[in-house]
C-alpha atoms as a PDB file:
ATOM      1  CA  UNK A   1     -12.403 -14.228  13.659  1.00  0.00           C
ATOM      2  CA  UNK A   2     -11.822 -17.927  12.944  1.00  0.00           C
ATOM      3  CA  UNK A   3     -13.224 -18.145   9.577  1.00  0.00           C
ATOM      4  CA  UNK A   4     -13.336 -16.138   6.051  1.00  0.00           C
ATOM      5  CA  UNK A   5     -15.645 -13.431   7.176  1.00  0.00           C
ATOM      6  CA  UNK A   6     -14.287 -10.444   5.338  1.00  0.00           C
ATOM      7  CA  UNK A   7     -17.375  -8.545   5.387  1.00  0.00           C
ATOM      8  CA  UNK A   8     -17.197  -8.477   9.898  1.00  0.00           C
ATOM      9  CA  UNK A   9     -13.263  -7.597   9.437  1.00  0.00           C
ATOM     10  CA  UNK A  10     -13.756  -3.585   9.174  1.00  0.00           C
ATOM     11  CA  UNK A  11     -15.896  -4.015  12.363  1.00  0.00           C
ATOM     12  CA  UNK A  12     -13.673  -6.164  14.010  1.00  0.00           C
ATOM     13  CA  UNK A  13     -10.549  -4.098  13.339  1.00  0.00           C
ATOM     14  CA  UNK A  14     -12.771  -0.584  14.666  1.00  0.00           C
ATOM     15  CA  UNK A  15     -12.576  -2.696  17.233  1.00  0.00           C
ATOM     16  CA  UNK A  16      -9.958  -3.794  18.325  1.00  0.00           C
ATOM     17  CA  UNK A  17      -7.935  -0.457  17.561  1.00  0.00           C
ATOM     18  CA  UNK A  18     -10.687   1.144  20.088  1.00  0.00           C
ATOM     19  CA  UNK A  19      -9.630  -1.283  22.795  1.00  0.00           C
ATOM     20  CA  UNK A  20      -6.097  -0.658  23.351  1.00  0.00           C
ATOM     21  CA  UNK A  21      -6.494  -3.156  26.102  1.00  0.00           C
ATOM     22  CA  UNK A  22      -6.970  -6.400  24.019  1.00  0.00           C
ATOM     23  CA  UNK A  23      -3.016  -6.797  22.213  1.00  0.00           C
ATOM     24  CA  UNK A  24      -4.561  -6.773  19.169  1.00  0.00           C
ATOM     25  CA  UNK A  25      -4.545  -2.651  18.617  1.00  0.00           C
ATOM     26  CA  UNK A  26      -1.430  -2.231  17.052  1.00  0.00           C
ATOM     27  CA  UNK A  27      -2.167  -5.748  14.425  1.00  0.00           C
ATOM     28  CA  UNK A  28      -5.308  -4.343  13.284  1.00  0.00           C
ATOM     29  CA  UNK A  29      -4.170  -0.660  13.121  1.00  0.00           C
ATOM     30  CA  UNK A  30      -1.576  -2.076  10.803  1.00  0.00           C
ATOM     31  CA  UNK A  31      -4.508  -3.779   8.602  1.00  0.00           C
ATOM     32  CA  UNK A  32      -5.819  -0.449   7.954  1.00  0.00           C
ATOM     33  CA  UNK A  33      -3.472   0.757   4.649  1.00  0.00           C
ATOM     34  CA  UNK A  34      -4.116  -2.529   3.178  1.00  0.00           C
ATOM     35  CA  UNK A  35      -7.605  -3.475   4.400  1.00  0.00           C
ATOM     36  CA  UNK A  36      -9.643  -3.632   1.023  1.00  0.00           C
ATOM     37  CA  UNK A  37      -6.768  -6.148  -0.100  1.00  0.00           C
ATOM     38  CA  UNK A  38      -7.759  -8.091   3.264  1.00  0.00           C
ATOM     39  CA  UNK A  39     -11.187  -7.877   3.017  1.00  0.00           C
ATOM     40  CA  UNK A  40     -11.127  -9.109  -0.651  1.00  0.00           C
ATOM     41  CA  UNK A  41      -8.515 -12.176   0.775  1.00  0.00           C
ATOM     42  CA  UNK A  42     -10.637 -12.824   3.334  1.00  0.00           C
ATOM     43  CA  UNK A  43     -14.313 -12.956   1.715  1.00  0.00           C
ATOM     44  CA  UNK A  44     -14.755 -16.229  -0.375  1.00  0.00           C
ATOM     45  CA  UNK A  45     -16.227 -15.923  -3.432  1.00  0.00           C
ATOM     46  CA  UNK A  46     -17.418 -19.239  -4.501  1.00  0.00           C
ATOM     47  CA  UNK A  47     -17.430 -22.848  -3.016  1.00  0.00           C
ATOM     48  CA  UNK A  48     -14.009 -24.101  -1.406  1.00  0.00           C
ATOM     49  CA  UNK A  49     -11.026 -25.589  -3.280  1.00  0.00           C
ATOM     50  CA  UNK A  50     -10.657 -29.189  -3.206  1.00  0.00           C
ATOM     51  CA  UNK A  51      -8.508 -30.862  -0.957  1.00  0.00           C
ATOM     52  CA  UNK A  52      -4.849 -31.465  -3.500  1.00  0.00           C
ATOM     53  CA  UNK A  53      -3.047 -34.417  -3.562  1.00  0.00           C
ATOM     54  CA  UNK A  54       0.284 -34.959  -1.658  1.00  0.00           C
ATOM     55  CA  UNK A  55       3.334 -34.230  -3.353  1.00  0.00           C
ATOM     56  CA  UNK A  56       5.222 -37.188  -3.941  1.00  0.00           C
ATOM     57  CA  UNK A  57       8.465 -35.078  -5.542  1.00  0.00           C
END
């Protein structure tokens, strides 16, 4: 998952806690108690921010 795909994360994280081969079990098994909050962080819900400015401070 390289970009904001929320909606493929409760696949991906089935997943990856299947296949305790990959690393990644025990990181997405830890997604679970929070995973609507991830989801929701992860789905974009309108067109992307605009680049800011540099500080100058």
């Amino acid at each position: 998952m390289t970009s904001r795909e929320g909606d493929r994360l409760r696949h991906w994280v089935a997943d990856a806690c299947a296949d305790e081969q990959c690393g990644l079990a025990g990181f997405a098994a830890g997604l679970i108690p929070d995973l609507d909050a991830v989801v929701y962080g992860m789905t974009p819900t309108g067109p992307p921010d605009p680049p800011r400015a540099a500080s100058t401070t």
